[in-house]
C-alpha atoms as a PDB file:
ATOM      1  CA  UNK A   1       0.000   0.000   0.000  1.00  0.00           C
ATOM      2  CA  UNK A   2       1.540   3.584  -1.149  1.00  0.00           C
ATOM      3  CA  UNK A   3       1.978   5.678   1.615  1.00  0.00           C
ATOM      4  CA  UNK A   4       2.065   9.569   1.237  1.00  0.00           C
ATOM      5  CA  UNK A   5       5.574  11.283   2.090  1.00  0.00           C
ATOM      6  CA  UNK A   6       4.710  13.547   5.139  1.00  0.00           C
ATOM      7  CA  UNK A   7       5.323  17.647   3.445  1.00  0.00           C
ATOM      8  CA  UNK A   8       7.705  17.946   6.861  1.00  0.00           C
ATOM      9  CA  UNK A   9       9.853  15.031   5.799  1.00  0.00           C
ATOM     10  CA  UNK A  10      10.079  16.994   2.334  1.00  0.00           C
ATOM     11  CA  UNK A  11      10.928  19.955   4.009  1.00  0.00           C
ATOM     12  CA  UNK A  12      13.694  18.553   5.930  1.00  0.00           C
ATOM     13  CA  UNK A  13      15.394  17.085   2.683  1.00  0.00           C
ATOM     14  CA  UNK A  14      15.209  20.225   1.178  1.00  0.00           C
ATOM     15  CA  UNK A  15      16.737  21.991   4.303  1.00  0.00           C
ATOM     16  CA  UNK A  16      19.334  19.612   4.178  1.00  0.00           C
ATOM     17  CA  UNK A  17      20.386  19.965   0.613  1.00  0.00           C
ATOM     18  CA  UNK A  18      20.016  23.663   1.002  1.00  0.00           C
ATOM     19  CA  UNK A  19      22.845  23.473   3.793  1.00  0.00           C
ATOM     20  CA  UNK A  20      25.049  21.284   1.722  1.00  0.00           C
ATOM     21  CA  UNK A  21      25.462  23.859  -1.250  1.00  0.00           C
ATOM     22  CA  UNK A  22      25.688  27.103   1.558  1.00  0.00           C
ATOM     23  CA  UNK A  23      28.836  24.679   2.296  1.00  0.00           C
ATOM     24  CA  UNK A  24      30.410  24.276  -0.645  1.00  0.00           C
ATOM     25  CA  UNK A  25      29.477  27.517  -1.713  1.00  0.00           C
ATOM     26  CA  UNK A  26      31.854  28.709   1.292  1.00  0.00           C
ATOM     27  CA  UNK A  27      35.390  30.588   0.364  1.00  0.00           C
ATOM     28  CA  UNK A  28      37.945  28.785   0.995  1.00  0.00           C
ATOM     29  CA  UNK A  29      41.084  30.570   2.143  1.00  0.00           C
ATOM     30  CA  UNK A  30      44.156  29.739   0.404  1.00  0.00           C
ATOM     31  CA  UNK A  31      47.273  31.163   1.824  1.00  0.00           C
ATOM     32  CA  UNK A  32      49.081  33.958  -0.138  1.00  0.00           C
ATOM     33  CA  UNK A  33      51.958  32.684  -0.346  1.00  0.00           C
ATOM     34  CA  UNK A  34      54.964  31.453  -3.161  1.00  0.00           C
ATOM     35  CA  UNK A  35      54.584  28.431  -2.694  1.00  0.00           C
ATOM     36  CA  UNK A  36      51.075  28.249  -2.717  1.00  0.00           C
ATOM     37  CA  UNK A  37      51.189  29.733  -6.534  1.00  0.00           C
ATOM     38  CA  UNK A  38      53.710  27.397  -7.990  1.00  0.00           C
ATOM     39  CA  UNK A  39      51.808  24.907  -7.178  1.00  0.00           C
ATOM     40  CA  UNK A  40      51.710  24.386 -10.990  1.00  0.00           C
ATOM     41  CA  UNK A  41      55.002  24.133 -11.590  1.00  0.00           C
ATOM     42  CA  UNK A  42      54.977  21.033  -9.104  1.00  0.00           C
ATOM     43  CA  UNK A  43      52.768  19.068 -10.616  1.00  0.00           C
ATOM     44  CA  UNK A  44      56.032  18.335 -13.291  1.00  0.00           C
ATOM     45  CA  UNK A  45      59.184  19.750 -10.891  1.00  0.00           C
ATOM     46  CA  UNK A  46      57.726  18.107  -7.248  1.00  0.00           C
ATOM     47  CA  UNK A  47      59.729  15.840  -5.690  1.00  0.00           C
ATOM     48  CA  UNK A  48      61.883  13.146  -6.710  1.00  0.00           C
ATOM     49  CA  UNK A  49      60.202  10.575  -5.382  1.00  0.00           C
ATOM     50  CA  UNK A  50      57.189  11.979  -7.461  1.00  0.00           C
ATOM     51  CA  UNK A  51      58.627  12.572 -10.761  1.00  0.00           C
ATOM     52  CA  UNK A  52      60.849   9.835 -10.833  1.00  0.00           C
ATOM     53  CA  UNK A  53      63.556   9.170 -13.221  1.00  0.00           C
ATOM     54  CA  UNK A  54      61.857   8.166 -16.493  1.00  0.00           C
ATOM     55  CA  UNK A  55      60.703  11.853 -17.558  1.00  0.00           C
ATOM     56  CA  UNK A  56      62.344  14.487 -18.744  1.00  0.00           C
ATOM     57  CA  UNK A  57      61.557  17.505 -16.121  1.00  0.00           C
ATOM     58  CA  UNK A  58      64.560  18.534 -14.296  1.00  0.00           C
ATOM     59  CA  UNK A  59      65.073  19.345 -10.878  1.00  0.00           C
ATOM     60  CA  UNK A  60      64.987  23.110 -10.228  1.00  0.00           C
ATOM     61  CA  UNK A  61      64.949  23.390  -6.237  1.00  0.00           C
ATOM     62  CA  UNK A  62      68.569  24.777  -5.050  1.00  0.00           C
ATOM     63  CA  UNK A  63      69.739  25.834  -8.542  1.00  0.00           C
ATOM     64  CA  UNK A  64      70.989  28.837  -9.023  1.00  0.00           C
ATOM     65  CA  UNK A  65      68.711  32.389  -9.268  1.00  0.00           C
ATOM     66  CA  UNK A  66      70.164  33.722 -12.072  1.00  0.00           C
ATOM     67  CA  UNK A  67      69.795  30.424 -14.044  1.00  0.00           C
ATOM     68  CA  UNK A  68      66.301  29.825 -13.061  1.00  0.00           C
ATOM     69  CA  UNK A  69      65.233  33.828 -13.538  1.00  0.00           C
ATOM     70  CA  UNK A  70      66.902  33.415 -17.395  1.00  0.00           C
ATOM     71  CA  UNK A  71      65.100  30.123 -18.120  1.00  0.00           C
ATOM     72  CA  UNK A  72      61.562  31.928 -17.026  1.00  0.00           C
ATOM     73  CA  UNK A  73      61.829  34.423 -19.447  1.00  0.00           C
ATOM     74  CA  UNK A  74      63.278  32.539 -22.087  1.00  0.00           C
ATOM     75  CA  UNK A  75      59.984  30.316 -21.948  1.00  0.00           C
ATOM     76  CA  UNK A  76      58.072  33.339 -21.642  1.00  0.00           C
ATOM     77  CA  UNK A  77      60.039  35.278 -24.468  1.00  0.00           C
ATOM     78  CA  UNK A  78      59.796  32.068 -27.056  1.00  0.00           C
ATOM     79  CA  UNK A  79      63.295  31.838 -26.818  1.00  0.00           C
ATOM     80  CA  UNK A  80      63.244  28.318 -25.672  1.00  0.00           C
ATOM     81  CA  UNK A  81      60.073  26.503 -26.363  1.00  0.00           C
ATOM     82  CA  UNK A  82      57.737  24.115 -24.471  1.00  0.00           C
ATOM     83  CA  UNK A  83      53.914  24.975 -24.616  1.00  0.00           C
ATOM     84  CA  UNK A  84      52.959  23.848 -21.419  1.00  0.00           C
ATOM     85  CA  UNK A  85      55.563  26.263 -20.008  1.00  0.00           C
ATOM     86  CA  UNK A  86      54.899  29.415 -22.700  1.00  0.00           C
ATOM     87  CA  UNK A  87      50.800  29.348 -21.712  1.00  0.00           C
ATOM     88  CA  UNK A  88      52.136  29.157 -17.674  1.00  0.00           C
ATOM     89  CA  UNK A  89      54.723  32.615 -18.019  1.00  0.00           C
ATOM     90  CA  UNK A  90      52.866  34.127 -20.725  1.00  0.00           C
ATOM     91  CA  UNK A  91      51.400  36.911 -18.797  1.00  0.00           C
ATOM     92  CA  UNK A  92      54.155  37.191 -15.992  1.00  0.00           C
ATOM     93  CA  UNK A  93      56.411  40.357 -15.165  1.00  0.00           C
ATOM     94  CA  UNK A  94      60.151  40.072 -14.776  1.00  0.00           C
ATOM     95  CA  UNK A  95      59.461  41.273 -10.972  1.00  0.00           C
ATOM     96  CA  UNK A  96      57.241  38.015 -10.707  1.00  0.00           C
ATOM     97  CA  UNK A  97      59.412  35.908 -12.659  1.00  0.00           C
ATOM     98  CA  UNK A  98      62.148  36.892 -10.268  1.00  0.00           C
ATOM     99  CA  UNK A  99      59.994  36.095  -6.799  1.00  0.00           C
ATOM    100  CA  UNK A 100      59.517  32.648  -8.414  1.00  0.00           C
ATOM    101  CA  UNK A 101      63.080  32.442  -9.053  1.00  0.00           C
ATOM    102  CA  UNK A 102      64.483  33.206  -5.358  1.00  0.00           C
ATOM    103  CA  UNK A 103      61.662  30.702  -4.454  1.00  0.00           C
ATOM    104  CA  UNK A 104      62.888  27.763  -6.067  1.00  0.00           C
ATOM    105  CA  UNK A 105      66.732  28.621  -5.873  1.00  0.00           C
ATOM    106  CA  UNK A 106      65.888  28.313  -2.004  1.00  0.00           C
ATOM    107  CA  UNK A 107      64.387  25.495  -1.844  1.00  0.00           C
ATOM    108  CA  UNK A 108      66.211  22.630  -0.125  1.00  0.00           C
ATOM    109  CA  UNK A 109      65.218  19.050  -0.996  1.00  0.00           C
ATOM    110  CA  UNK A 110      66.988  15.975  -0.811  1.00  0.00           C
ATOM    111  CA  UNK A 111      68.737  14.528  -4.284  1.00  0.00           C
ATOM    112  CA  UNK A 112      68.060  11.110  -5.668  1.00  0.00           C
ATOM    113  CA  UNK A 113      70.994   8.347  -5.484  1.00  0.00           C
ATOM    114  CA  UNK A 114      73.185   7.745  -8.260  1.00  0.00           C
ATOM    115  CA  UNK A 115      71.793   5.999 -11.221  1.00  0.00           C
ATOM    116  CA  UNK A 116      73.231   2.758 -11.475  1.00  0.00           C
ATOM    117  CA  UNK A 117      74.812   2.456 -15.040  1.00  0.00           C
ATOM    118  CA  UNK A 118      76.770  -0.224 -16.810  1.00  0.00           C
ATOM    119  CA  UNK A 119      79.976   2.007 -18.570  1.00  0.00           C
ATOM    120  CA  UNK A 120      82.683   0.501 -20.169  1.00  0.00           C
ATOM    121  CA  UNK A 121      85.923   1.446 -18.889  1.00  0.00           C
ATOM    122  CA  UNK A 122      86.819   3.528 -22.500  1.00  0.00           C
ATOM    123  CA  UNK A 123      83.557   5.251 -22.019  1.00  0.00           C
ATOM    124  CA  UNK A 124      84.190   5.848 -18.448  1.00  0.00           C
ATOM    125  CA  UNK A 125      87.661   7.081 -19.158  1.00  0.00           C
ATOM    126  CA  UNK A 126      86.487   9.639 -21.912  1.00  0.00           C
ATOM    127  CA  UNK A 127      83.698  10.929 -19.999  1.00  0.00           C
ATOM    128  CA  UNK A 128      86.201  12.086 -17.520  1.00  0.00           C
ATOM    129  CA  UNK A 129      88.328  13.156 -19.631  1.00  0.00           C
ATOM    130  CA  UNK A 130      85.705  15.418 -21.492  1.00  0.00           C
ATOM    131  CA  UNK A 131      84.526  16.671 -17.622  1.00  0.00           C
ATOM    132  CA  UNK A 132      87.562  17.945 -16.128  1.00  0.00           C
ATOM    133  CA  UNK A 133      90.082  18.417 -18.918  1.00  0.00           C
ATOM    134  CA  UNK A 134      87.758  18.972 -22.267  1.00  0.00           C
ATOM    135  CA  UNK A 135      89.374  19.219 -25.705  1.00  0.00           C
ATOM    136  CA  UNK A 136      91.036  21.895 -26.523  1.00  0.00           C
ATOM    137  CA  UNK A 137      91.712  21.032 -29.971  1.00  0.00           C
ATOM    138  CA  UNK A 138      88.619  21.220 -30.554  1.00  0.00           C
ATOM    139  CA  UNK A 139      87.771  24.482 -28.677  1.00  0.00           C
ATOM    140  CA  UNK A 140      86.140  22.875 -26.308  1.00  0.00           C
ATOM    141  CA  UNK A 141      86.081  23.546 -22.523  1.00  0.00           C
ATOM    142  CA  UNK A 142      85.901  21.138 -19.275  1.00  0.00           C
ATOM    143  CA  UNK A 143      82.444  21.146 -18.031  1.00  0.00           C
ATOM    144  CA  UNK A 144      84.105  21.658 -14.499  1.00  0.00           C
ATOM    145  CA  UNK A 145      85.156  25.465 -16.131  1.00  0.00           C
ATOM    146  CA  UNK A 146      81.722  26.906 -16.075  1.00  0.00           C
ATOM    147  CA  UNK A 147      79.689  24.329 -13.873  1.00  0.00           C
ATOM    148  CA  UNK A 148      82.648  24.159 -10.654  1.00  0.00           C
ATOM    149  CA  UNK A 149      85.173  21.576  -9.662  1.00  0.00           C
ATOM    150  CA  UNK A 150      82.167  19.906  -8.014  1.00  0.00           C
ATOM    151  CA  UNK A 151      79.804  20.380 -11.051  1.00  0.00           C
ATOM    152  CA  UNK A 152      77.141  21.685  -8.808  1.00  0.00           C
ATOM    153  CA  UNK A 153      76.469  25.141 -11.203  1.00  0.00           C
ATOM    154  CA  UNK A 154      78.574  28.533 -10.565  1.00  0.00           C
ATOM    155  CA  UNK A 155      76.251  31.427  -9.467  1.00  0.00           C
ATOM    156  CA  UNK A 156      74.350  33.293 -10.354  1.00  0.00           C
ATOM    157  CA  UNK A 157      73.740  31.446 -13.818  1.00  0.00           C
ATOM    158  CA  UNK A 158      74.967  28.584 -14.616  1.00  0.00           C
ATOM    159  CA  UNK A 159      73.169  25.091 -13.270  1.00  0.00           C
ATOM    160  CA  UNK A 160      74.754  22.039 -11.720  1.00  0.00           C
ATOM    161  CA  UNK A 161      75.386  19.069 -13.471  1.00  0.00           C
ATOM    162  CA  UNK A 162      75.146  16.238 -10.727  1.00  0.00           C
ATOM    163  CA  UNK A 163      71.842  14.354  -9.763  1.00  0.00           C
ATOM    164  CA  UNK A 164      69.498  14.862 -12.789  1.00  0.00           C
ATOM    165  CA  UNK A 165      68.305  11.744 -15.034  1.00  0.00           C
ATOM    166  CA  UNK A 166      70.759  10.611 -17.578  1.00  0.00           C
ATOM    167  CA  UNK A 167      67.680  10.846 -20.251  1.00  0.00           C
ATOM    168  CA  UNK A 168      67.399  14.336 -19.392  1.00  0.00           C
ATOM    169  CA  UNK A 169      70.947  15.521 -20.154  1.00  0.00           C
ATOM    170  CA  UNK A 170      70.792  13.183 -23.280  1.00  0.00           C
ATOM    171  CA  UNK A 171      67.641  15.203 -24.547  1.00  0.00           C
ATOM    172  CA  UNK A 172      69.328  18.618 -23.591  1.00  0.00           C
ATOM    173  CA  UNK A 173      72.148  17.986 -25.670  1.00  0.00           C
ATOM    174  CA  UNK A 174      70.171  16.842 -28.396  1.00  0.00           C
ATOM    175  CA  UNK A 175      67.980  20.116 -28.270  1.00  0.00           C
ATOM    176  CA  UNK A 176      71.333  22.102 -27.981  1.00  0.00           C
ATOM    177  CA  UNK A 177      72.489  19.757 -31.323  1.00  0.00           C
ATOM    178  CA  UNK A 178      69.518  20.276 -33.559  1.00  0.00           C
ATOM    179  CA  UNK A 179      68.209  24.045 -32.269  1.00  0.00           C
ATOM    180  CA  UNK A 180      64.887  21.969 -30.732  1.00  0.00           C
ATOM    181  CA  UNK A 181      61.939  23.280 -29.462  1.00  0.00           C
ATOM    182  CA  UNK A 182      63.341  22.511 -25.990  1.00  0.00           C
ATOM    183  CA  UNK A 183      66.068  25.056 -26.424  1.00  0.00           C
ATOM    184  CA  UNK A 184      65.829  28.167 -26.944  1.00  0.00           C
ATOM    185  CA  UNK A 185      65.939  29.889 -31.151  1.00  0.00           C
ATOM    186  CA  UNK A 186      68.983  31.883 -30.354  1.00  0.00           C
ATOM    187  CA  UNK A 187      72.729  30.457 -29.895  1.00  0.00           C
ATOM    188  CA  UNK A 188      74.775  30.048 -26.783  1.00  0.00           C
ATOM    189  CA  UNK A 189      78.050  28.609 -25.591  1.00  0.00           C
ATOM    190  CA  UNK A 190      76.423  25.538 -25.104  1.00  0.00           C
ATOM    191  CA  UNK A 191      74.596  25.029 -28.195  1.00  0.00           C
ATOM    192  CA  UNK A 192      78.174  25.652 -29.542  1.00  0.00           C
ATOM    193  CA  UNK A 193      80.249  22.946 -27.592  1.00  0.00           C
ATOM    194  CA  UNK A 194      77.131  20.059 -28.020  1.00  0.00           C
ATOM    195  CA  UNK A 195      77.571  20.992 -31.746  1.00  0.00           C
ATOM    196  CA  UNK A 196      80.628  19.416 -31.850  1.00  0.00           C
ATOM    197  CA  UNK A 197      80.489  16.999 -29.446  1.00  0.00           C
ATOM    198  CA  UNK A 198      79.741  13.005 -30.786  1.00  0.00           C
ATOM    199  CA  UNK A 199      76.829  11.215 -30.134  1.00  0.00           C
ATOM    200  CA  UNK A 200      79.012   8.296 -28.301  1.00  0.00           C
ATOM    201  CA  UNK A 201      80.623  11.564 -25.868  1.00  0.00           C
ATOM    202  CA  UNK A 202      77.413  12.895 -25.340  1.00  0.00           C
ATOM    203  CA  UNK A 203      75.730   9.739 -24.380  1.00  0.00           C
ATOM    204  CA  UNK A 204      79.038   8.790 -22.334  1.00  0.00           C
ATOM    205  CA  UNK A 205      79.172  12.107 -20.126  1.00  0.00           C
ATOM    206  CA  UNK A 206      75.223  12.091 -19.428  1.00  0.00           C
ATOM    207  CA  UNK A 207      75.876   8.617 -18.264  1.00  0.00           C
ATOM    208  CA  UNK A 208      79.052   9.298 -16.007  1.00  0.00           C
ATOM    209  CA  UNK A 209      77.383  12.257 -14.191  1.00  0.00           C
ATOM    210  CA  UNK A 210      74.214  10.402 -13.590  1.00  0.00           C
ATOM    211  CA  UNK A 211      76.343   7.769 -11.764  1.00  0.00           C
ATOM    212  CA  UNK A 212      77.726  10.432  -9.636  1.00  0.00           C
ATOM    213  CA  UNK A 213      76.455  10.715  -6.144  1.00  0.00           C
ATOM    214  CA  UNK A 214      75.978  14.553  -5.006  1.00  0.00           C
ATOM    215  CA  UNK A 215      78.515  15.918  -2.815  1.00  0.00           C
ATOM    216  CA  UNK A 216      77.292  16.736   0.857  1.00  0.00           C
ATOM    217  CA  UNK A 217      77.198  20.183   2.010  1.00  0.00           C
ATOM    218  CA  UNK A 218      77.954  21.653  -1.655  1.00  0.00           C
ATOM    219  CA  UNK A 219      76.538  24.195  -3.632  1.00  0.00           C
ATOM    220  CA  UNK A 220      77.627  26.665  -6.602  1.00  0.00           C
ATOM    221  CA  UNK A 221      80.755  27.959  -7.186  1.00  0.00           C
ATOM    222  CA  UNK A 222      81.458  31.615  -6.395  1.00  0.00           C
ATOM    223  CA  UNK A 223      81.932  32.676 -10.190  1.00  0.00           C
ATOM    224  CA  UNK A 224      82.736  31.795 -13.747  1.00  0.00           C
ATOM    225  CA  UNK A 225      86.586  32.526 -14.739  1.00  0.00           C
ATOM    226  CA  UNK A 226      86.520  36.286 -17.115  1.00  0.00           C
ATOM    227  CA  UNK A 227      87.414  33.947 -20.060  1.00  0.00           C
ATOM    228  CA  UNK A 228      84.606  31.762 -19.696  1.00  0.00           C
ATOM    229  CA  UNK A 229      82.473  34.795 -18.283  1.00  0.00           C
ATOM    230  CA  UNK A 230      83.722  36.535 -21.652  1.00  0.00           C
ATOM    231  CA  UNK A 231      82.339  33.095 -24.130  1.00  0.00           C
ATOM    232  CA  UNK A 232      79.001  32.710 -22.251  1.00  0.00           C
ATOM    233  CA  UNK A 233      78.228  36.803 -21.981  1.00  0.00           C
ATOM    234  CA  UNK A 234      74.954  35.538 -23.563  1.00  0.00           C
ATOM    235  CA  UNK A 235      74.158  33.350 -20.174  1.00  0.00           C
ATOM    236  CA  UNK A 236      75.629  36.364 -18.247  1.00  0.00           C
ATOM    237  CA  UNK A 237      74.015  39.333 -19.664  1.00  0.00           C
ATOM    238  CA  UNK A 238      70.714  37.454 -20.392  1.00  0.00           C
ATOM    239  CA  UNK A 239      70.296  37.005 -16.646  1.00  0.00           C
ATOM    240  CA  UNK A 240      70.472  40.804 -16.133  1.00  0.00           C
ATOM    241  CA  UNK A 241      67.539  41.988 -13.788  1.00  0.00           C
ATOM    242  CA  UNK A 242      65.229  44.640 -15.281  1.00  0.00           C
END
């Protein structure tokens, strides 16, 4: 037998579901804050244990200001090209671009262990060779001359070398190869030097410094030497604050 709904029970419901969207409907208070507005820029450069090792986003907590402040604006500018990144700066000032910069160059987290991979002793021995000593017949410096002794980046501008993915630096120096979308449309020293670097030395040196474990207590070197200051015035000047 159908029984009538009572109007009160009715009522009730509807006071109910009333109450539920006042809820939702209420602000919620998000803290004004960096870190709170990068949030975006997490969801790719979070932690390691989030991004893992298989991708190609690179750390950028603890690297240097300069460095980070010239990559913004090079995304922003279309000087170096990645959608995802151009739609994110698009509308952001130097000033803000700066802020987001100090952020990240101050933020401490800890670095993934060495990867663990299999190099022949030839490759091992011309990996180091190309680090610390480079080729000068071929014009072409030690990656310890503009990223330290301890290849951790020399501030303000230039990034360490040490605990990033081995597929990452293998992409970079493709990009810097080929003038990719990934880096930027205008040359640098660096485009210069992967230019004439071979595939078998670029594949051995990303694969020797992703095998190095991270020094303890380091960070970047003081400065870049005036001759190497005087080749990369591109990296140098570029990171000029306006």
């Amino acid at each position: 037998m159908k029984r009538d709904i009572p109007v009160t029970f009715l009522f009730a419901i509807a006071l109910a579901h009333a109450a539920g969207f006042a809820t939702a409907a209420t602000p919620i208070e998000v803290p004004n804050t960096m870190a709170e507005r990068v949030k975006p820029c997490v969801v790719c450069h979070g932690l390691e244990e989030k991004t893992g090792r298989g991708n190609y986003y690179p750390r950028i907590a603890g690297k240097p200001e300069g460095y980070l402040f010239n990559q913004l604006r090079n995304f922003r500018d279309g000087r170096r090209y990645y959608r995802p990144m151009a739609l994110l700066l698009e509308n952001l000032t130097d000033q803000y671009l700066l802020e987001m910069a100090v952020y990240f160059s101050t933020l401490e987290q800890p670095y993934p262990p060495p990867e663990r991979v299999a190099l022949l002793p030839a490759k091992t021995k011309l990996a180091q060779k190309l680090v610390n000593e480079g080729d000068p017949a071929r014009n072409i410096p030690a990656c310890t001359e503009c990223h330290g002794q301890e290849l951790m980046g020399t501030a303000p501008f230039v990034p360490g070398l040490l605990g990033l993915p081995r597929v990452y630096m293998i992409a970079q120096f493709g990009a810097w190869k080929s003038g990719g979308l990934m880096r930027g449309q205008t040359e640098d020293c660096m485009s210069e030097i992967a230019k004439q670097l071979t595939a078998e030395e670029t594949s051995a040196i990303a694969a020797w410094l992703a095998s190095q474990p991270v020094p303890r207590n380091s960070g970047p070197a003081a400065g870049l030497s005036a001759g190497m200051a005087e080749r990369c015035a591109g990296i140098v000047h570029g990171g000029a604050r306006r």
